[in-house]
PDB file of N, CA and C in Angstrom:
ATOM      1  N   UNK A   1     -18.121-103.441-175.130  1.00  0.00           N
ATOM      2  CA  UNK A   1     -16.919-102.997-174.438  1.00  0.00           C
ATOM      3  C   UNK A   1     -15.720-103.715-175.042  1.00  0.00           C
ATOM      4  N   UNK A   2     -14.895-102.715-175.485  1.00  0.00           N
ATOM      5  CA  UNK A   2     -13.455-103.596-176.065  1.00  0.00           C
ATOM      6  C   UNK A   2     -12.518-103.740-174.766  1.00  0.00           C
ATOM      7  N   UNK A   3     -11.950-104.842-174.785  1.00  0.00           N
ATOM      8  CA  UNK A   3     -10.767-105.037-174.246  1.00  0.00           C
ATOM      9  C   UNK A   3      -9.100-104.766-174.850  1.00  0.00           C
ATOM     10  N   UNK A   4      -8.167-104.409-174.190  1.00  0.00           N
ATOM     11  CA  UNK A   4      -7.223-104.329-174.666  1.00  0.00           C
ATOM     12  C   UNK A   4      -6.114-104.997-174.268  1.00  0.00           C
ATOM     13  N   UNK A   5      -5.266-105.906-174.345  1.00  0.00           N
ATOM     14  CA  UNK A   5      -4.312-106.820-173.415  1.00  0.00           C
ATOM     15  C   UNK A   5      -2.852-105.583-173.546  1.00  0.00           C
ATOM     16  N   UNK A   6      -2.184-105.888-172.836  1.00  0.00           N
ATOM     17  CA  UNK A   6      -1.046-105.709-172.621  1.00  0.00           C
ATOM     18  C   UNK A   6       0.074-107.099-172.323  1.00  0.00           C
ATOM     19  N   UNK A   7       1.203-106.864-172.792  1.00  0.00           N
ATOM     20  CA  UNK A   7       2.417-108.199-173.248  1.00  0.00           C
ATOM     21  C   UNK A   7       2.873-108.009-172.052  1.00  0.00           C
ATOM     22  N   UNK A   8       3.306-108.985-171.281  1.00  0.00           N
ATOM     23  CA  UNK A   8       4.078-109.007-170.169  1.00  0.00           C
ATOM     24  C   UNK A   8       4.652-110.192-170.125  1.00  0.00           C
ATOM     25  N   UNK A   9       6.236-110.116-170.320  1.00  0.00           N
ATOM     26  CA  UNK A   9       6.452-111.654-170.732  1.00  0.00           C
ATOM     27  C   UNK A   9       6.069-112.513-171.871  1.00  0.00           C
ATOM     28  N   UNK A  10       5.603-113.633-171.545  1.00  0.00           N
ATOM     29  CA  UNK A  10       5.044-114.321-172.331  1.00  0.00           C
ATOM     30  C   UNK A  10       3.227-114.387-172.191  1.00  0.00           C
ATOM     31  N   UNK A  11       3.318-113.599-171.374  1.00  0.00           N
ATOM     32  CA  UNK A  11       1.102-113.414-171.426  1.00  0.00           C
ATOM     33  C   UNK A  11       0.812-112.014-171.551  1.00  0.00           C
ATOM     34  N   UNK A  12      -0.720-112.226-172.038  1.00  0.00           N
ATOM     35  CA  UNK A  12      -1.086-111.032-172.202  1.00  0.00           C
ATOM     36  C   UNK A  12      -2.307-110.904-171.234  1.00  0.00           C
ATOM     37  N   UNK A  13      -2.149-109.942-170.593  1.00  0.00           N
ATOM     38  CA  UNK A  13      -2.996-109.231-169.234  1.00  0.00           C
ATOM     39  C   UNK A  13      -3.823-108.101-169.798  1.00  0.00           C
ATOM     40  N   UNK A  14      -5.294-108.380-169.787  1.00  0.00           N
ATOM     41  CA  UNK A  14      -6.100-107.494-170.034  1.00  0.00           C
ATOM     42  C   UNK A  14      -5.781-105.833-169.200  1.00  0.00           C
ATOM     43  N   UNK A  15      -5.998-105.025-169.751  1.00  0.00           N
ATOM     44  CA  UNK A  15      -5.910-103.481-169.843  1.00  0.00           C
ATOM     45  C   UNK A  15      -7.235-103.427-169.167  1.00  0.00           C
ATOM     46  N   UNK A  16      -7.505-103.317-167.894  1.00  0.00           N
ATOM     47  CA  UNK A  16      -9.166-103.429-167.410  1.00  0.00           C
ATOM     48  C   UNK A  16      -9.202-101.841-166.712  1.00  0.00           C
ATOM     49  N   UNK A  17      -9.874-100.891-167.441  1.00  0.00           N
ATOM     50  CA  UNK A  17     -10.255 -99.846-166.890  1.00  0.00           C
ATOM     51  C   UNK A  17     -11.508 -99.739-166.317  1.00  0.00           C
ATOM     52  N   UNK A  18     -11.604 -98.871-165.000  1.00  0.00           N
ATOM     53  CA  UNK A  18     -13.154 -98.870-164.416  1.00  0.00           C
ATOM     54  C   UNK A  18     -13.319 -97.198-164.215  1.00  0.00           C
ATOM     55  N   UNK A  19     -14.657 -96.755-165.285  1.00  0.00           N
ATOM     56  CA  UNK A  19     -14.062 -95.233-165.200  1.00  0.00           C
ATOM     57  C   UNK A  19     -14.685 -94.841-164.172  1.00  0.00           C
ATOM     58  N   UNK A  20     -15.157 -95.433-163.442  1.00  0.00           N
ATOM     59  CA  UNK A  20     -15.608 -94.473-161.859  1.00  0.00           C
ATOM     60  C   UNK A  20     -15.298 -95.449-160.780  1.00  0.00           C
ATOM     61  N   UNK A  21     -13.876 -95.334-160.729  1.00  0.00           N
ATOM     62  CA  UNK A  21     -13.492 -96.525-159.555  1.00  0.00           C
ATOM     63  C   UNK A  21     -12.814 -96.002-158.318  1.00  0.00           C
ATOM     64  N   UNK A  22     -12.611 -94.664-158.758  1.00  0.00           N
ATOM     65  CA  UNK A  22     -12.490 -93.910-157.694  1.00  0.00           C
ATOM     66  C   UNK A  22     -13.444 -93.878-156.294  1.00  0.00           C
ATOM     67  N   UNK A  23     -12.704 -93.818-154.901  1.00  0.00           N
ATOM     68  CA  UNK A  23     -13.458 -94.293-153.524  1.00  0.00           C
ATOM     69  C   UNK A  23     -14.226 -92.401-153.590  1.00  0.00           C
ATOM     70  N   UNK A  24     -15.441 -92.664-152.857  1.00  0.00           N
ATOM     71  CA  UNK A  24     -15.913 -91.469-152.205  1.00  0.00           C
ATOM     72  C   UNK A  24     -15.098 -91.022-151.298  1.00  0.00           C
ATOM     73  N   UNK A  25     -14.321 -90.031-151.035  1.00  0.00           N
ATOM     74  CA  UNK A  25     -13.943 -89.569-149.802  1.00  0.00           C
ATOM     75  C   UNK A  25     -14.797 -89.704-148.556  1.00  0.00           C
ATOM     76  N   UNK A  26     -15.817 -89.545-148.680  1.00  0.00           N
ATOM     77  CA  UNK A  26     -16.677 -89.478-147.407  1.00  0.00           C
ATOM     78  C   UNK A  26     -17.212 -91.065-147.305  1.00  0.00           C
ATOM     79  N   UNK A  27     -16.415 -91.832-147.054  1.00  0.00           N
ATOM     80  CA  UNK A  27     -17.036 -93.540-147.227  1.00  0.00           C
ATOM     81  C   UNK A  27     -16.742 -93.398-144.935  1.00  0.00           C
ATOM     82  N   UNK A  28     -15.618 -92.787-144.593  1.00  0.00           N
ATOM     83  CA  UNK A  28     -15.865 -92.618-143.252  1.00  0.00           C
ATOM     84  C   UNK A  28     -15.169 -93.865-142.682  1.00  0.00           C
ATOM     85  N   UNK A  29     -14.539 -94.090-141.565  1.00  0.00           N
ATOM     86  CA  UNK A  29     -14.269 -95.048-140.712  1.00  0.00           C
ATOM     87  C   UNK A  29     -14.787 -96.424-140.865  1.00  0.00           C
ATOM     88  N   UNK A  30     -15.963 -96.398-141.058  1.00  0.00           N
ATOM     89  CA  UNK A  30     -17.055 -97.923-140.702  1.00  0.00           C
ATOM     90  C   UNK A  30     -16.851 -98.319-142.708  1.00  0.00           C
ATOM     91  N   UNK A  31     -17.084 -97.250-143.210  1.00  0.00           N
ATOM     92  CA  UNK A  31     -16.666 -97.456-144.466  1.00  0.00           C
ATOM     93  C   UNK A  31     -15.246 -98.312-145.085  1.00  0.00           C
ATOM     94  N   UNK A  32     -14.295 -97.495-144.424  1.00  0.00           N
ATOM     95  CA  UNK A  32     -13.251 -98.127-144.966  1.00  0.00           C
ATOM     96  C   UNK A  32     -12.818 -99.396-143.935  1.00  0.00           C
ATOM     97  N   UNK A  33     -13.140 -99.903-142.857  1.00  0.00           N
ATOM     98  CA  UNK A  33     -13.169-101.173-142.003  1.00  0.00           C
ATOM     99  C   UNK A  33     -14.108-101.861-143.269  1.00  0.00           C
ATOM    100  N   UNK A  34     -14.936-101.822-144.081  1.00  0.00           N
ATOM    101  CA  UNK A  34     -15.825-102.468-144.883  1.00  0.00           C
ATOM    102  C   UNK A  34     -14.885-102.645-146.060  1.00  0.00           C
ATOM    103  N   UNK A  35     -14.384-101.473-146.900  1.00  0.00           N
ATOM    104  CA  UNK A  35     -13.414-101.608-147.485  1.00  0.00           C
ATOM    105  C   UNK A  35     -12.488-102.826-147.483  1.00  0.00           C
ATOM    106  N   UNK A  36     -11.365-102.730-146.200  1.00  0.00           N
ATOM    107  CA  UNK A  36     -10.296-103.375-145.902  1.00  0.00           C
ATOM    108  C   UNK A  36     -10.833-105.028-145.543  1.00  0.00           C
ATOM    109  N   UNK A  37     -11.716-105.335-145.402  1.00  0.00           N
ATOM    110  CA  UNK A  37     -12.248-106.544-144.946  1.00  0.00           C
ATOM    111  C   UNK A  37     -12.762-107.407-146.383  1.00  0.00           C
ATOM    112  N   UNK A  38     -13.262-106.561-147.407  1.00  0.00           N
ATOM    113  CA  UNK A  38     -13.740-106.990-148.297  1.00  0.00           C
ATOM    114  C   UNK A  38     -12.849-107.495-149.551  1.00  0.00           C
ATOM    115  N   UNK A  39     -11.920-105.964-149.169  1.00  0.00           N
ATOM    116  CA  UNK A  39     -10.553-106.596-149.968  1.00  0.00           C
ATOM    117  C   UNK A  39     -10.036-107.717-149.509  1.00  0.00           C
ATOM    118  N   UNK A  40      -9.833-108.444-148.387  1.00  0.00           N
ATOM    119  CA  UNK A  40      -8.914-108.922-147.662  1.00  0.00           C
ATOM    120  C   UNK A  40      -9.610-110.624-147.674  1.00  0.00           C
ATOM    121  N   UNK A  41     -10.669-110.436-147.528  1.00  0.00           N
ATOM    122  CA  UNK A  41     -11.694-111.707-147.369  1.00  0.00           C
ATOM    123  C   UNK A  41     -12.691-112.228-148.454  1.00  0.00           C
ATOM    124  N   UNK A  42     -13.468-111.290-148.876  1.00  0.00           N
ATOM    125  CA  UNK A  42     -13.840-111.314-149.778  1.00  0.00           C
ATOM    126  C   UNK A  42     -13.688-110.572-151.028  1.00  0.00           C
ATOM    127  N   UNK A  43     -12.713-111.215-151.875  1.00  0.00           N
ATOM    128  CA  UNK A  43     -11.986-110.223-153.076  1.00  0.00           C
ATOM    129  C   UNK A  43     -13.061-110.437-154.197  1.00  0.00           C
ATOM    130  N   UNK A  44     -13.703-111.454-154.521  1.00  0.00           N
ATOM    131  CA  UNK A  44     -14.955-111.763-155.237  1.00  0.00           C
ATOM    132  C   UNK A  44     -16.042-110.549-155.243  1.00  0.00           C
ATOM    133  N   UNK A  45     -16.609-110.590-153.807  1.00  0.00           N
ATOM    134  CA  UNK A  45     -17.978-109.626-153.668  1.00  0.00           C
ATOM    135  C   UNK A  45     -17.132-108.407-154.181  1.00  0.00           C
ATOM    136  N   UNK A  46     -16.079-107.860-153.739  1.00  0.00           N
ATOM    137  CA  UNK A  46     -15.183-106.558-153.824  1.00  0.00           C
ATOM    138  C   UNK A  46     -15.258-106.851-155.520  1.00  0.00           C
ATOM    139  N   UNK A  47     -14.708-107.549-156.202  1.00  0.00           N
ATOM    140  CA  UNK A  47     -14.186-107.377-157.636  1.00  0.00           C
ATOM    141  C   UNK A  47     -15.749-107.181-158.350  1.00  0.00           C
ATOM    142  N   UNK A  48     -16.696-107.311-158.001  1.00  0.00           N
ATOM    143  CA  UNK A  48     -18.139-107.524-158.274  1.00  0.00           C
ATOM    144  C   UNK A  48     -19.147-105.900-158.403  1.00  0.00           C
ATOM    145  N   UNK A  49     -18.801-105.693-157.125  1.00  0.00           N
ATOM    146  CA  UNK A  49     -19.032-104.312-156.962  1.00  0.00           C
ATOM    147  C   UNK A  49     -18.526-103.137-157.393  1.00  0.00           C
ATOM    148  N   UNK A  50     -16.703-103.350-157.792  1.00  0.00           N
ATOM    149  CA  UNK A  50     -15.806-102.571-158.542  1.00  0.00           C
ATOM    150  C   UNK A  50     -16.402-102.696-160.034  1.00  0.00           C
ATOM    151  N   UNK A  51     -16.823-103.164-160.214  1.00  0.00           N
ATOM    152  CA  UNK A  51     -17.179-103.907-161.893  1.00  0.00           C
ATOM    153  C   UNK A  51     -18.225-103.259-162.169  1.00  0.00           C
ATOM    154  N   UNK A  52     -19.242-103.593-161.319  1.00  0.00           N
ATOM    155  CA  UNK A  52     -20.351-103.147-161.044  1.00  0.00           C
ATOM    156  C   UNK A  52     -20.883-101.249-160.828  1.00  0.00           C
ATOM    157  N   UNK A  53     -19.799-100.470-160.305  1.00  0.00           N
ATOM    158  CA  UNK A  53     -19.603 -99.211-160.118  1.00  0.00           C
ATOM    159  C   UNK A  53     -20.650 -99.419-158.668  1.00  0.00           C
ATOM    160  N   UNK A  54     -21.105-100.097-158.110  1.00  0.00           N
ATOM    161  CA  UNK A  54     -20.992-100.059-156.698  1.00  0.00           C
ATOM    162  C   UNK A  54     -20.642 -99.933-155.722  1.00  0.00           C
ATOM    163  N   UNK A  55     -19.222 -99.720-155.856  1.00  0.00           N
ATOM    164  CA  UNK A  55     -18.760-100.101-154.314  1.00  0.00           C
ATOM    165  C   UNK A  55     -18.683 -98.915-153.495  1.00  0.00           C
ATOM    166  N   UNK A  56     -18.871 -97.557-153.771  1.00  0.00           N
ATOM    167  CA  UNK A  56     -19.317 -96.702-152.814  1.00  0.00           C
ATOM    168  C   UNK A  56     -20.633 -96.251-152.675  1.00  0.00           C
ATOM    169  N   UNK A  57     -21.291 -97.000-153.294  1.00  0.00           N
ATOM    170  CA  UNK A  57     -22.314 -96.964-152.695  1.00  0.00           C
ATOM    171  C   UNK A  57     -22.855 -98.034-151.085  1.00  0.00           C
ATOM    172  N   UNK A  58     -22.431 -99.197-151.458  1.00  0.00           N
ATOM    173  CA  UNK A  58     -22.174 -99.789-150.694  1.00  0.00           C
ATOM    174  C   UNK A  58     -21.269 -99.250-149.265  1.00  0.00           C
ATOM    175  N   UNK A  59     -20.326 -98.977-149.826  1.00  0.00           N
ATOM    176  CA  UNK A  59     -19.255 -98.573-148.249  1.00  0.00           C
ATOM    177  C   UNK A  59     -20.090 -97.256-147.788  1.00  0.00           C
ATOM    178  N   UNK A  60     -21.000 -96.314-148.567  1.00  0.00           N
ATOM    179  CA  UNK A  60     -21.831 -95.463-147.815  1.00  0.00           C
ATOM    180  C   UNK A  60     -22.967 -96.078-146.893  1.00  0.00           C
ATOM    181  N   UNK A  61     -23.300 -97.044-147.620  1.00  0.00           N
ATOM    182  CA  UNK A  61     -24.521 -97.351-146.703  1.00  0.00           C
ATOM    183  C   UNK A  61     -23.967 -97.945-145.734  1.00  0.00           C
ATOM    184  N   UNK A  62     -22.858 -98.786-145.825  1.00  0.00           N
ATOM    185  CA  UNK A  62     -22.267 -99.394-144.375  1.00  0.00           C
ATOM    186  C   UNK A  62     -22.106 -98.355-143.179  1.00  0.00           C
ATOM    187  N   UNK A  63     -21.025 -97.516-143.666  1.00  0.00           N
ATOM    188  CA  UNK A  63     -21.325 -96.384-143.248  1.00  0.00           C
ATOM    189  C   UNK A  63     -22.470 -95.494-142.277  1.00  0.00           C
ATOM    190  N   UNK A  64     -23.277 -95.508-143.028  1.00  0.00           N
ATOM    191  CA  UNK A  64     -24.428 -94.742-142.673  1.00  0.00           C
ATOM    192  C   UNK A  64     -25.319 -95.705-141.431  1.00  0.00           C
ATOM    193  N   UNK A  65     -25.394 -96.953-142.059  1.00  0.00           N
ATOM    194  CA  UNK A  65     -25.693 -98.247-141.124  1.00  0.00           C
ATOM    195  C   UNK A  65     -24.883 -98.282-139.611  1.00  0.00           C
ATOM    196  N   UNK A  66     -23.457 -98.305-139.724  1.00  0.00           N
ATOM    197  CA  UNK A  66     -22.899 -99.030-138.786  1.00  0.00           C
ATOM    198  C   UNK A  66     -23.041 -97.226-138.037  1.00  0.00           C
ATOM    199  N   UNK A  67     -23.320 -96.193-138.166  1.00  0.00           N
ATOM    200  CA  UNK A  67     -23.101 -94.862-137.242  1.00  0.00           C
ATOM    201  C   UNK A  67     -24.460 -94.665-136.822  1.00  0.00           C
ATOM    202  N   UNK A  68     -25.749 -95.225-137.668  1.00  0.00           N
ATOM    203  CA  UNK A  68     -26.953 -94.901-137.023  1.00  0.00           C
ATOM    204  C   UNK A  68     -26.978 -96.396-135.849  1.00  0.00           C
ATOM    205  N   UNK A  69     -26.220 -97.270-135.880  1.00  0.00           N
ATOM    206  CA  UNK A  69     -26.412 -98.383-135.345  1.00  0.00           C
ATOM    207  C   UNK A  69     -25.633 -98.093-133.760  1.00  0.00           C
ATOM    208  N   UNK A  70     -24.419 -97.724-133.955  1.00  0.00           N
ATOM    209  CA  UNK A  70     -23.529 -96.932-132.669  1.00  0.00           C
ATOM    210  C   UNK A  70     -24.498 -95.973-131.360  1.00  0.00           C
ATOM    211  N   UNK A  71     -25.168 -95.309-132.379  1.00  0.00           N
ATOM    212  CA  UNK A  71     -25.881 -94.097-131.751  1.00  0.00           C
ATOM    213  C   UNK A  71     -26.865 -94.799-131.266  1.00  0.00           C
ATOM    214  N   UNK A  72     -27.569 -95.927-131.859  1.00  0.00           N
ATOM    215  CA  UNK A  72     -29.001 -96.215-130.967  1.00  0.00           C
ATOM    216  C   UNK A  72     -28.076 -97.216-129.521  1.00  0.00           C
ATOM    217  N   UNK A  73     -27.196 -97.803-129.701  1.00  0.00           N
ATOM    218  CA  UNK A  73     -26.613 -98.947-128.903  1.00  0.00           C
ATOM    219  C   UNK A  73     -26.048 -97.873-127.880  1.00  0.00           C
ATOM    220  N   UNK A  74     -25.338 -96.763-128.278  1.00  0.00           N
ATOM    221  CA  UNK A  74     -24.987 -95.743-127.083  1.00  0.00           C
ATOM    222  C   UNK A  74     -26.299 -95.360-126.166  1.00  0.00           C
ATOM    223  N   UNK A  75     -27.221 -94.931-126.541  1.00  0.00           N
ATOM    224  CA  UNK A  75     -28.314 -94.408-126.105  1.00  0.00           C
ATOM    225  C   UNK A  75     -28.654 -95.662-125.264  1.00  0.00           C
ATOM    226  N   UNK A  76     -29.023 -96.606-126.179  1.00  0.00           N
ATOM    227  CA  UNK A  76     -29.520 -97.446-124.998  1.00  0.00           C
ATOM    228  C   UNK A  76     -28.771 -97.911-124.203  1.00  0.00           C
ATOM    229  N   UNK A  77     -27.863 -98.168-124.193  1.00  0.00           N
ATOM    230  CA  UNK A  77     -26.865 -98.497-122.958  1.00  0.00           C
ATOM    231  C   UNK A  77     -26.684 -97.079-121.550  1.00  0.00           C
ATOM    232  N   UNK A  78     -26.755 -95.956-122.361  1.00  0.00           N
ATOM    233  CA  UNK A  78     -26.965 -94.816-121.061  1.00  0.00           C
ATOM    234  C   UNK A  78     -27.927 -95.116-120.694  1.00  0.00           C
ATOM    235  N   UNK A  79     -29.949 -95.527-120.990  1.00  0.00           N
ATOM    236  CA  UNK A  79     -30.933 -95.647-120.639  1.00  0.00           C
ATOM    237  C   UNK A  79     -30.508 -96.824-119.739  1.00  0.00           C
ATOM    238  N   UNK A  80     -30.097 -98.184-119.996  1.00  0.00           N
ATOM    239  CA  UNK A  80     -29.758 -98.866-119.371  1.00  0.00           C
ATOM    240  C   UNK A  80     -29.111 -99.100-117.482  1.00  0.00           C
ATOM    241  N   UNK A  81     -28.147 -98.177-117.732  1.00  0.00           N
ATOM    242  CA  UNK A  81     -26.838 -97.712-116.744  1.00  0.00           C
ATOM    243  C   UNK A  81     -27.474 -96.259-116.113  1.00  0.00           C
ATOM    244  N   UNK A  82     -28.406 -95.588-116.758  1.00  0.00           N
ATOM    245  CA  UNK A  82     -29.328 -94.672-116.097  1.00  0.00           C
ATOM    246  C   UNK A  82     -28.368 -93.326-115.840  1.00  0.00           C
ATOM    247  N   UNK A  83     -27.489 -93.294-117.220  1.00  0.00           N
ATOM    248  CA  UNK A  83     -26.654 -92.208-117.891  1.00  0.00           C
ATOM    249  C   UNK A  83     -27.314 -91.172-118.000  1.00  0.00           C
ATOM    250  N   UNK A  84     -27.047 -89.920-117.234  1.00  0.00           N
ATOM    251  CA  UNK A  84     -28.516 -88.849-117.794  1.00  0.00           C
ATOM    252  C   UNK A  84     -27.230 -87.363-117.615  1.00  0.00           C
ATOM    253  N   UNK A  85     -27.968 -86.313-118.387  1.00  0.00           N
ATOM    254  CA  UNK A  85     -27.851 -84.895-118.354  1.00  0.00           C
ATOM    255  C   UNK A  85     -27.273 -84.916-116.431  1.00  0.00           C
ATOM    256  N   UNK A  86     -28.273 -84.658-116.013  1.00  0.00           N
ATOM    257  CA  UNK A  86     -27.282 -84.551-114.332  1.00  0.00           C
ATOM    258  C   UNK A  86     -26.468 -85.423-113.956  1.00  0.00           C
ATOM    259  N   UNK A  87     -26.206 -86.676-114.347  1.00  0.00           N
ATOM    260  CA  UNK A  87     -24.979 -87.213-114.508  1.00  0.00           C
ATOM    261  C   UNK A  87     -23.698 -85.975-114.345  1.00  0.00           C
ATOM    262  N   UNK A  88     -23.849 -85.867-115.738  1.00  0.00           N
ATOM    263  CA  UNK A  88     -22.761 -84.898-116.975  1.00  0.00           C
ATOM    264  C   UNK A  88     -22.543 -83.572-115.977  1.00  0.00           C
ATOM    265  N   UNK A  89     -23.626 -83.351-114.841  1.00  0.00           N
ATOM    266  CA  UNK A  89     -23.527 -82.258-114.490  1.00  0.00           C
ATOM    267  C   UNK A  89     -23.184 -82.352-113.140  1.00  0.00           C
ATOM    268  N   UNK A  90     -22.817 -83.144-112.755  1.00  0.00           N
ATOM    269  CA  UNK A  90     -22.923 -83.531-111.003  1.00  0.00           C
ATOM    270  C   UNK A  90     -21.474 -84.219-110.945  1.00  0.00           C
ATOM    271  N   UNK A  91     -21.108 -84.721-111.745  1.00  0.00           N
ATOM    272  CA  UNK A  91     -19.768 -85.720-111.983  1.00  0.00           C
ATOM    273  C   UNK A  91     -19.185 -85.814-113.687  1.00  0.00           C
ATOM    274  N   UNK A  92     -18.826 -84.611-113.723  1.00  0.00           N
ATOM    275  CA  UNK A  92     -18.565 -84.763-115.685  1.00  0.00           C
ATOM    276  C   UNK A  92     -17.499 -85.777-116.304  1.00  0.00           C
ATOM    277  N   UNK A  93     -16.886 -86.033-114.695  1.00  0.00           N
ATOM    278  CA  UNK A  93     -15.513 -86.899-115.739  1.00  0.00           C
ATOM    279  C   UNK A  93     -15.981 -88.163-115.588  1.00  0.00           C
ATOM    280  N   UNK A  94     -16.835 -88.703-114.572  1.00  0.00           N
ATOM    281  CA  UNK A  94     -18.120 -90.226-114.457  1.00  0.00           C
ATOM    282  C   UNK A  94     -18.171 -90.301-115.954  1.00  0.00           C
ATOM    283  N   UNK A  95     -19.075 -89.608-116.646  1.00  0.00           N
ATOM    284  CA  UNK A  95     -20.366 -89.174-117.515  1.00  0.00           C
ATOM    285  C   UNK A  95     -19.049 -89.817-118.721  1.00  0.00           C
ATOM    286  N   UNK A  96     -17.979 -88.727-118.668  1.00  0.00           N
ATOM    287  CA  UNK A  96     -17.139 -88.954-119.791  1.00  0.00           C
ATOM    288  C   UNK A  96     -16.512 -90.498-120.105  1.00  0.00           C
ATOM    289  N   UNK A  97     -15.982 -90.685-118.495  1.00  0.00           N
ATOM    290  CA  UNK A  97     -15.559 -92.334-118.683  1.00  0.00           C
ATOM    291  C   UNK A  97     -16.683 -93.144-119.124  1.00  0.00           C
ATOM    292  N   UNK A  98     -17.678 -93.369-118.958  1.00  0.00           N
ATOM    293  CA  UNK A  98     -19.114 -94.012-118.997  1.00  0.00           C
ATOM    294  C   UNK A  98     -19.220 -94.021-120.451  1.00  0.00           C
ATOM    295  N   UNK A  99     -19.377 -92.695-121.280  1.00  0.00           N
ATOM    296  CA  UNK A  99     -19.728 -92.230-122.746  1.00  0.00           C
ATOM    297  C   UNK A  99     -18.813 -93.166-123.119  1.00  0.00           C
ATOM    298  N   UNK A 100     -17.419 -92.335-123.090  1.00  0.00           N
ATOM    299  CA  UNK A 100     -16.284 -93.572-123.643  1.00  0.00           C
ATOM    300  C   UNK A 100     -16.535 -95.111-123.636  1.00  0.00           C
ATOM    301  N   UNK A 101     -16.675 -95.555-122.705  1.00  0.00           N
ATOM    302  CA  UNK A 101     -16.982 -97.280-122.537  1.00  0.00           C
ATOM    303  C   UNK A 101     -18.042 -97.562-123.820  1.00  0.00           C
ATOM    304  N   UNK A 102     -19.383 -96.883-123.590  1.00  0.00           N
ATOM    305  CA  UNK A 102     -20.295 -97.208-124.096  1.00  0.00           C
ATOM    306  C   UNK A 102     -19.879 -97.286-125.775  1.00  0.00           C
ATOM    307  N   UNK A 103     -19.315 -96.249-126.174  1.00  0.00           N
ATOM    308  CA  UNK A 103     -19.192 -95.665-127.250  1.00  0.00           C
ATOM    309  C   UNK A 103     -18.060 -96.971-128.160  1.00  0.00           C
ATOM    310  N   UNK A 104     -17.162 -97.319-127.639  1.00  0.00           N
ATOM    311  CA  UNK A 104     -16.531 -98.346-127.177  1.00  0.00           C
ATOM    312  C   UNK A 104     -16.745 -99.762-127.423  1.00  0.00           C
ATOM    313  N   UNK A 105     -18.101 -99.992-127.191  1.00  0.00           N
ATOM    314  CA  UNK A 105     -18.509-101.711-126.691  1.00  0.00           C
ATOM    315  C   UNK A 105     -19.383-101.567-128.314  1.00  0.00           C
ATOM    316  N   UNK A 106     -20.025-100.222-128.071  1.00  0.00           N
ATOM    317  CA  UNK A 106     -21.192-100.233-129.445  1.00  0.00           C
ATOM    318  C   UNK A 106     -20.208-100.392-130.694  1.00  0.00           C
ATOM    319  N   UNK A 107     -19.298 -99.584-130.934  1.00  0.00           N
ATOM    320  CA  UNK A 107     -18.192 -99.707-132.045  1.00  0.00           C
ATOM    321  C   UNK A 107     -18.075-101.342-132.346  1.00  0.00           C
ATOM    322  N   UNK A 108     -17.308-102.099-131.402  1.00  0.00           N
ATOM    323  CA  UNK A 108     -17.022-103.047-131.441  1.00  0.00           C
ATOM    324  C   UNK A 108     -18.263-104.352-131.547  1.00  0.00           C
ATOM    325  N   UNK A 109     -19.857-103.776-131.273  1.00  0.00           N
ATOM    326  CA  UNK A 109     -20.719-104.910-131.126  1.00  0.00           C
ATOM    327  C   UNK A 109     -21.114-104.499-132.923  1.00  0.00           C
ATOM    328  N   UNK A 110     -21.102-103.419-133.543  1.00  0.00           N
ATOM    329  CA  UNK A 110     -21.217-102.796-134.660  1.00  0.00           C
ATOM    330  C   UNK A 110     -20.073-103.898-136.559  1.00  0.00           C
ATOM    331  N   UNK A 111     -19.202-103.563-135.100  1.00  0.00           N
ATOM    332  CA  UNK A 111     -17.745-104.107-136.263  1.00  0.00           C
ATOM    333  C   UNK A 111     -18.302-105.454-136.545  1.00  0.00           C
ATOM    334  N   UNK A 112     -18.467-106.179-135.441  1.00  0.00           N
ATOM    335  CA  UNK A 112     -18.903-107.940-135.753  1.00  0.00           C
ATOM    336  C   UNK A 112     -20.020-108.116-135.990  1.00  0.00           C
ATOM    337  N   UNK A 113     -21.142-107.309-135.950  1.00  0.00           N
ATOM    338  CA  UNK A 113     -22.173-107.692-136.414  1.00  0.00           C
ATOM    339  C   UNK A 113     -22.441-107.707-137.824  1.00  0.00           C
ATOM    340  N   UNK A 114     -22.157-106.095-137.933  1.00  0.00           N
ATOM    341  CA  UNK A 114     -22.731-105.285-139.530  1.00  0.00           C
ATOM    342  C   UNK A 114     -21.205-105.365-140.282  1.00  0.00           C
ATOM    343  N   UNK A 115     -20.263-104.925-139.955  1.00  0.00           N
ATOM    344  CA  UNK A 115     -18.875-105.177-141.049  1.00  0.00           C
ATOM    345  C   UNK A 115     -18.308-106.055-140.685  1.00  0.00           C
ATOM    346  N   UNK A 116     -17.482-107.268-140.164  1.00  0.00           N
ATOM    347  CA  UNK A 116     -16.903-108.107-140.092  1.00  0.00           C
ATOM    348  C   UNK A 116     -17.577-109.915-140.241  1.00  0.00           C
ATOM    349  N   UNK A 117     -18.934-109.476-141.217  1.00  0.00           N
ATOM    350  CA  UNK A 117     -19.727-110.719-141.063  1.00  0.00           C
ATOM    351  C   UNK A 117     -20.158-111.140-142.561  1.00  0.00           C
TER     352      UNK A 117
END
């Protein structure tokens, strides 16, 4: 791999192209919270994975991780709280406030576990 510098001033700054550094569009919410954290905190692992042509692969699986992780923590928290179909049908706006909360606590037990760690 050649390098190429560019003059700026008195230094010369490597010309660093990455030809697939482009983000997946579909990296998703939990994705780009993974994104913005990695840039922000860890610029190392981030510059590693950019280098690497990893990094959407990575922000997919976070992704894919932190939404199959939401869905089991929702579920069990309705099993929990004894959230059911006649709920939804006996009291729909209960059911809705309830979903919301749940949906809610899992996001946030998701963020600090699997992306903010």
């Amino acid at each position: 791999m050649e390098i190429s510098y560019k003059k700026v001033g008195e230094y010369y700054i490597p010309e660093m192209v990455f030809p697939n550094a482009k983000l997946d569009k579909n990296i998703g919410k939990y994705g780009r919270l993974g994104l913005k954290y990695l840039k922000h905190n860890h610029m190392d692992i981030y510059t590693i994975l950019l280098m690497d042509d990893k990094l959407n692969e990575h922000l997919l699986e976070i992704e894919k991780e932190a939404k199959e992780q939401v869905k089991i923590l929702v579920e069990n928290m309705c099993k929990k709280e004894n959230v059911t179909e006649k709920l939804k049908e006996n009291n729909q706006m209960e059911w809705v406030k309830l979903m919301n909360n749940f949906k809610i606590i899992a996001e946030e037990i998701v963020e600090k576990e699997l992306i903010f760690c």
